[in-house]
N, C-alpha and C. Protein backbone atom coordinates (compact mmCIF):
# COMPACT_ATOMS: atom_id res chain seq x y z
N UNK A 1 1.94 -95.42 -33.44
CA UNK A 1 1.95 -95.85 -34.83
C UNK A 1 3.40 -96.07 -35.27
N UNK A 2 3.78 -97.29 -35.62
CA UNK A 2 4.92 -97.34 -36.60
C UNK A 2 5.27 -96.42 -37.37
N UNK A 3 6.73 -96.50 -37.84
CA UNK A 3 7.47 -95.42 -39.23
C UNK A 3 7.91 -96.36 -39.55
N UNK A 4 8.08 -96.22 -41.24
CA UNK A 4 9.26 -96.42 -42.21
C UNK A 4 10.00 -95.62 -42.69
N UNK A 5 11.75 -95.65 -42.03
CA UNK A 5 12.47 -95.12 -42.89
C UNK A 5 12.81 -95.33 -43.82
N UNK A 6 13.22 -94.51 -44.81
CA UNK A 6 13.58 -95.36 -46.20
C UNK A 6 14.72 -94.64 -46.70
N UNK A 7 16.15 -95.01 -46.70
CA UNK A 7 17.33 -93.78 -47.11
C UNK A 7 17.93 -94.60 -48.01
N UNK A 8 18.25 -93.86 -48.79
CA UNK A 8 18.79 -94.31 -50.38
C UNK A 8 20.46 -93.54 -50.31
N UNK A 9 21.32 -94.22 -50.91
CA UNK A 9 22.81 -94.10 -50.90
C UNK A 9 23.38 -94.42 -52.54
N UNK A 10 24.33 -93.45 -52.51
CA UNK A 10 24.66 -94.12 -54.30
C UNK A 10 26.27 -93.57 -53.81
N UNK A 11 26.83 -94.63 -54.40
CA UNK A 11 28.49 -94.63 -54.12
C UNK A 11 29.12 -94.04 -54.63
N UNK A 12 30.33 -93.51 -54.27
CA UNK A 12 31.64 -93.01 -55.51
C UNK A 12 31.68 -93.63 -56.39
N UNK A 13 32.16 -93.38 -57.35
CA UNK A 13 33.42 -93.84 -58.37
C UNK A 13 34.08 -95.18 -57.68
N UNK A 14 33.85 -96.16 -58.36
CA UNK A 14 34.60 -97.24 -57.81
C UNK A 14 34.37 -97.32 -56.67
N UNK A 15 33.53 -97.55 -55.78
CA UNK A 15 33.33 -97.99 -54.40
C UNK A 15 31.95 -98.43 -53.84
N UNK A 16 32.04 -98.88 -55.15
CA UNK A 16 29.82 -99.61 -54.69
C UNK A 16 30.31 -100.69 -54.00
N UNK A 17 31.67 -101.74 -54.25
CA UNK A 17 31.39 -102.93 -53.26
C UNK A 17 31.93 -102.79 -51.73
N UNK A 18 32.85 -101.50 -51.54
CA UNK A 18 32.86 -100.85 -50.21
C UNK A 18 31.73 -100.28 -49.53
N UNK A 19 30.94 -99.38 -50.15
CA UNK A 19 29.99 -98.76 -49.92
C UNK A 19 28.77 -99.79 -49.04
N UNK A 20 28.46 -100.61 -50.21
CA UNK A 20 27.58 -101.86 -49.76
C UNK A 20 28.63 -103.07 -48.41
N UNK A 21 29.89 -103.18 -48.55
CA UNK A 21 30.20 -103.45 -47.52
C UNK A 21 29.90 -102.93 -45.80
N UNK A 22 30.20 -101.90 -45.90
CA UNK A 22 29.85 -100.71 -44.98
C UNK A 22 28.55 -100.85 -44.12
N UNK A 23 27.63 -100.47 -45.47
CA UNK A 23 26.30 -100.83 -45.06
C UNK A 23 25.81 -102.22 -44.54
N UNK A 24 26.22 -103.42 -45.03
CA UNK A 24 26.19 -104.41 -44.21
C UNK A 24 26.90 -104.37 -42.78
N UNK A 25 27.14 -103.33 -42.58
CA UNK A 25 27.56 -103.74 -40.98
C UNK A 25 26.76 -103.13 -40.33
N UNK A 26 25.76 -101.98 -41.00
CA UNK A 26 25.18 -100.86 -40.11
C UNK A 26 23.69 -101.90 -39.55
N UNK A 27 23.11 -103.10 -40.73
CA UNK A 27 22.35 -103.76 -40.02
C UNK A 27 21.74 -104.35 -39.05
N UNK A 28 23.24 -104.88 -38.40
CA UNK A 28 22.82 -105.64 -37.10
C UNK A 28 22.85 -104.35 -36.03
N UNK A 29 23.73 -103.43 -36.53
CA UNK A 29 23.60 -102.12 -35.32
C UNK A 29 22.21 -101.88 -35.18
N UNK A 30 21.56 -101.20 -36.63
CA UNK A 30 20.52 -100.63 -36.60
C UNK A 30 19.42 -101.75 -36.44
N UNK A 31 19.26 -102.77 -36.60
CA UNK A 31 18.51 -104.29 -36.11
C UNK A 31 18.15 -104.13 -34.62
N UNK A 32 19.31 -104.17 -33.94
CA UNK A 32 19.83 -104.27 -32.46
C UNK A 32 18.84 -103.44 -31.64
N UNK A 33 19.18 -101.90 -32.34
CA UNK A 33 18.67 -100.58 -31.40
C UNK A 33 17.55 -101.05 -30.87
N UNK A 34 16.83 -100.21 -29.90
CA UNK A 34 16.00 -100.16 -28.87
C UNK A 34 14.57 -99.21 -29.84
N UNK A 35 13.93 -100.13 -30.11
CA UNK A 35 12.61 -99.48 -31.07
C UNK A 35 12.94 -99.95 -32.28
N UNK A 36 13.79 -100.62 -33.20
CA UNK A 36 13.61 -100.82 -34.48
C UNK A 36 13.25 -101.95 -34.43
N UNK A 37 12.30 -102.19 -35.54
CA UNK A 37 10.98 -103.27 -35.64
C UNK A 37 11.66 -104.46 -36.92
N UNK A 38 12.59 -103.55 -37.78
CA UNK A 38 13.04 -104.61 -38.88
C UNK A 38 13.84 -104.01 -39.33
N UNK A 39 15.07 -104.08 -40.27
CA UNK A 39 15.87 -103.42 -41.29
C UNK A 39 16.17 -103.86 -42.55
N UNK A 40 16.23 -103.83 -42.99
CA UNK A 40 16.79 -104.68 -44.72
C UNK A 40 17.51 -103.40 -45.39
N UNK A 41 19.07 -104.48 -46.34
CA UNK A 41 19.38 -103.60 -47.14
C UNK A 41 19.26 -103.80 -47.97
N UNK A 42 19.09 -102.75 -49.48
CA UNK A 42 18.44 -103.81 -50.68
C UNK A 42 19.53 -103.00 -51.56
N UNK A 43 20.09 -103.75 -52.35
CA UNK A 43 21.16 -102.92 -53.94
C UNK A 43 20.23 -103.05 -55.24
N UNK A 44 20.15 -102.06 -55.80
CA UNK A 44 19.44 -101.67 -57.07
C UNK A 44 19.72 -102.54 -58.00
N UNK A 45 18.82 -103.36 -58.78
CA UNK A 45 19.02 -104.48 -60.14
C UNK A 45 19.37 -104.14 -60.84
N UNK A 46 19.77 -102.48 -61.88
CA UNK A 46 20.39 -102.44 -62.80
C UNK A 46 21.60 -101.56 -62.42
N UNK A 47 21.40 -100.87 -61.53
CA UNK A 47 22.67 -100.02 -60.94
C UNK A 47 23.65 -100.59 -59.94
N UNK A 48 24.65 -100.67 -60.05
CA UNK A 48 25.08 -101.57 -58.94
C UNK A 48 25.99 -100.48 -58.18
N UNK A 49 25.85 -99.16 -58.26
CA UNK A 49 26.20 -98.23 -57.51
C UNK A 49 25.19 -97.92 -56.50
N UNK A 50 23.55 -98.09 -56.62
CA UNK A 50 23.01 -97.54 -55.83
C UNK A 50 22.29 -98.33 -54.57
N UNK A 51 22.11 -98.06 -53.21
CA UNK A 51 21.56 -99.25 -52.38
C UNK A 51 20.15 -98.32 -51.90
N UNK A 52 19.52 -99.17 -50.61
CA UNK A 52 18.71 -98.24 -49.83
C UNK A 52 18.13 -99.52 -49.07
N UNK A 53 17.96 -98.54 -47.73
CA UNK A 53 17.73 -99.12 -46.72
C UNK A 53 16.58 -98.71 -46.19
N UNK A 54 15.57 -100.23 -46.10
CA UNK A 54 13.99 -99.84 -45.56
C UNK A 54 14.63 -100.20 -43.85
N UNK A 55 13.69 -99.31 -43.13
CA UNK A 55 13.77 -99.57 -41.65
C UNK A 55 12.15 -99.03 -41.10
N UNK A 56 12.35 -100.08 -39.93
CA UNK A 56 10.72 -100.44 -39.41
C UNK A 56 10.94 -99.84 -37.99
N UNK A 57 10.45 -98.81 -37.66
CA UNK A 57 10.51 -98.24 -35.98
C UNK A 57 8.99 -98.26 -34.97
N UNK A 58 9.49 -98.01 -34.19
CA UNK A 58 8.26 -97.74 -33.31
C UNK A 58 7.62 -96.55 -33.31
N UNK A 59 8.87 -95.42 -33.48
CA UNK A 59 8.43 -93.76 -33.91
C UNK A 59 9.96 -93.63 -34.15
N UNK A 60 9.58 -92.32 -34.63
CA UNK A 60 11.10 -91.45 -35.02
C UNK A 60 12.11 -91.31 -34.06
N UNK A 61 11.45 -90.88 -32.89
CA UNK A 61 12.29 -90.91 -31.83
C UNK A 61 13.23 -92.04 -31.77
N UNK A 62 12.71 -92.94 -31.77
CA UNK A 62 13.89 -94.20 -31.56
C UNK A 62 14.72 -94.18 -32.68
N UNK A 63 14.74 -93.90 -33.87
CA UNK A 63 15.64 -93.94 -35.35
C UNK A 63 16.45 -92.89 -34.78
N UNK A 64 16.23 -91.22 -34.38
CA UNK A 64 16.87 -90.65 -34.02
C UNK A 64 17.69 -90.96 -33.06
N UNK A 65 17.52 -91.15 -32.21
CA UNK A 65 18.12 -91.77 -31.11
C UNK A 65 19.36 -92.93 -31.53
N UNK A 66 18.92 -94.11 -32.15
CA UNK A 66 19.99 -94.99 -32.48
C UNK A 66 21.13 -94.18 -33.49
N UNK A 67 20.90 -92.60 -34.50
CA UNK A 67 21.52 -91.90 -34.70
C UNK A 67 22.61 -91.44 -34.50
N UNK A 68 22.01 -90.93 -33.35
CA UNK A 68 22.78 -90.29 -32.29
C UNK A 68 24.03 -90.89 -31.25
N UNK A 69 23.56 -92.32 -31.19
CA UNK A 69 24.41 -93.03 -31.01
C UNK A 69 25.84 -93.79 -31.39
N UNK A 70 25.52 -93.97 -32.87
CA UNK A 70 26.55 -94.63 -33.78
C UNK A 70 27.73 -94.33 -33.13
N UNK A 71 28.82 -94.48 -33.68
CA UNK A 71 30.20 -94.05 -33.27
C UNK A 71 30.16 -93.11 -34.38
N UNK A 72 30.27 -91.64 -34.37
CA UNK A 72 30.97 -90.81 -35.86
C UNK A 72 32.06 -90.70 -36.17
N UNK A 73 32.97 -91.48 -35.44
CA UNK A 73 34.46 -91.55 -36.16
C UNK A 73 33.99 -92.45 -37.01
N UNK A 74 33.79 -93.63 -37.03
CA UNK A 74 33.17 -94.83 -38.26
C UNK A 74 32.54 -94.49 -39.15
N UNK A 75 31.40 -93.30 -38.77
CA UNK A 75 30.15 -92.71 -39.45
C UNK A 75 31.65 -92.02 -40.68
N UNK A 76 32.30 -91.28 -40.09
CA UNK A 76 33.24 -90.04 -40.89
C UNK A 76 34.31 -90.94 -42.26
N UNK A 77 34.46 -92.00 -41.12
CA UNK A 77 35.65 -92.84 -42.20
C UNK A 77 34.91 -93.15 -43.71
N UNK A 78 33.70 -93.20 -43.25
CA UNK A 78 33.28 -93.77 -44.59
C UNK A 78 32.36 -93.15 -45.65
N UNK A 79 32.26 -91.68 -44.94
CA UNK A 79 31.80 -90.82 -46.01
C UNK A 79 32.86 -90.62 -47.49
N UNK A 80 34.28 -91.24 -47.87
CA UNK A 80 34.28 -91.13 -48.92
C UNK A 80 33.57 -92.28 -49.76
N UNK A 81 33.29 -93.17 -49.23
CA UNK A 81 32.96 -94.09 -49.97
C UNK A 81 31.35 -93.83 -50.65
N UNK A 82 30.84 -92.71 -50.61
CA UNK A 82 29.00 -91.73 -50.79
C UNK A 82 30.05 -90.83 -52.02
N UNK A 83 29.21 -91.02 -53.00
CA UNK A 83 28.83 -90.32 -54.33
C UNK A 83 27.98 -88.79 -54.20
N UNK A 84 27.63 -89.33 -53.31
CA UNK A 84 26.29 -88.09 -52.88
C UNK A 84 25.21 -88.32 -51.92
N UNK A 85 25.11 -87.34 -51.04
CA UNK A 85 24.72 -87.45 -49.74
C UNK A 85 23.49 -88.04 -49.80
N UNK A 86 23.41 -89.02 -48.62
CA UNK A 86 22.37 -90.03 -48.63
C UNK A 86 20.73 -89.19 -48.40
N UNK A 87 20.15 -89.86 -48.47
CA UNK A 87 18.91 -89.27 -49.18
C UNK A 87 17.93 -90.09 -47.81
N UNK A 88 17.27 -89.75 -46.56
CA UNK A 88 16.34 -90.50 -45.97
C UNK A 88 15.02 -89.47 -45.99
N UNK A 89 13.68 -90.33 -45.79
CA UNK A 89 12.58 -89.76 -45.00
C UNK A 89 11.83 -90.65 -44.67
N UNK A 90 10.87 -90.09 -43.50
CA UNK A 90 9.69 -91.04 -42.70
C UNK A 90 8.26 -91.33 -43.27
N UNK A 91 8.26 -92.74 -43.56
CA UNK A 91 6.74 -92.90 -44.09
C UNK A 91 5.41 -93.64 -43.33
N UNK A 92 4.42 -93.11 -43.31
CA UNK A 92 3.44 -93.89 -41.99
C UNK A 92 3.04 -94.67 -43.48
């Protein structure tokens, strides 16, 4: 059975168009991986601090997995640009 992840992000102070920069790059990564079915990033219509990202897997395992992978020096650089820690969970 398929998952949907669904993780929601809201930026610093002054850094929603970094923030959302950022996240446009994590797409084609997380696109790419081995089990993800789709990704989209979407920015909130009246907030322009907040984004969230639907993702389409095969199971969890594979989301975890492409996780685990990222580079976390990249992952680290850009935790100032998070207001507050991103928010995910799995939906059948």
């Amino acid at each position: 059975m398929n998952i949907t992840r669904i993780n929601e992000f809201t930026a610093a102070a002054e850094k929603s168009a970094e923030l959302f920069s950022f996240l446009q790059t994590l797409v084609p990564y997380i696109s790419s991986a081995e089990g993800c079915i789709s990704c989209q990033l979407l920015k909130h219509n009246e907030h322009s601090d907040q984004f969230m990202m639907i993702e389409r897997w095969v199971d969890i395992e594979s989301h975890q997995l492409a996780i685990t992978n990222y580079p976390q020096d990249e992952m680290q650089a850009a935790m100032s640009l998070f207001g507050a820690a991103p928010k995910g969970n799995y939906y059948k």
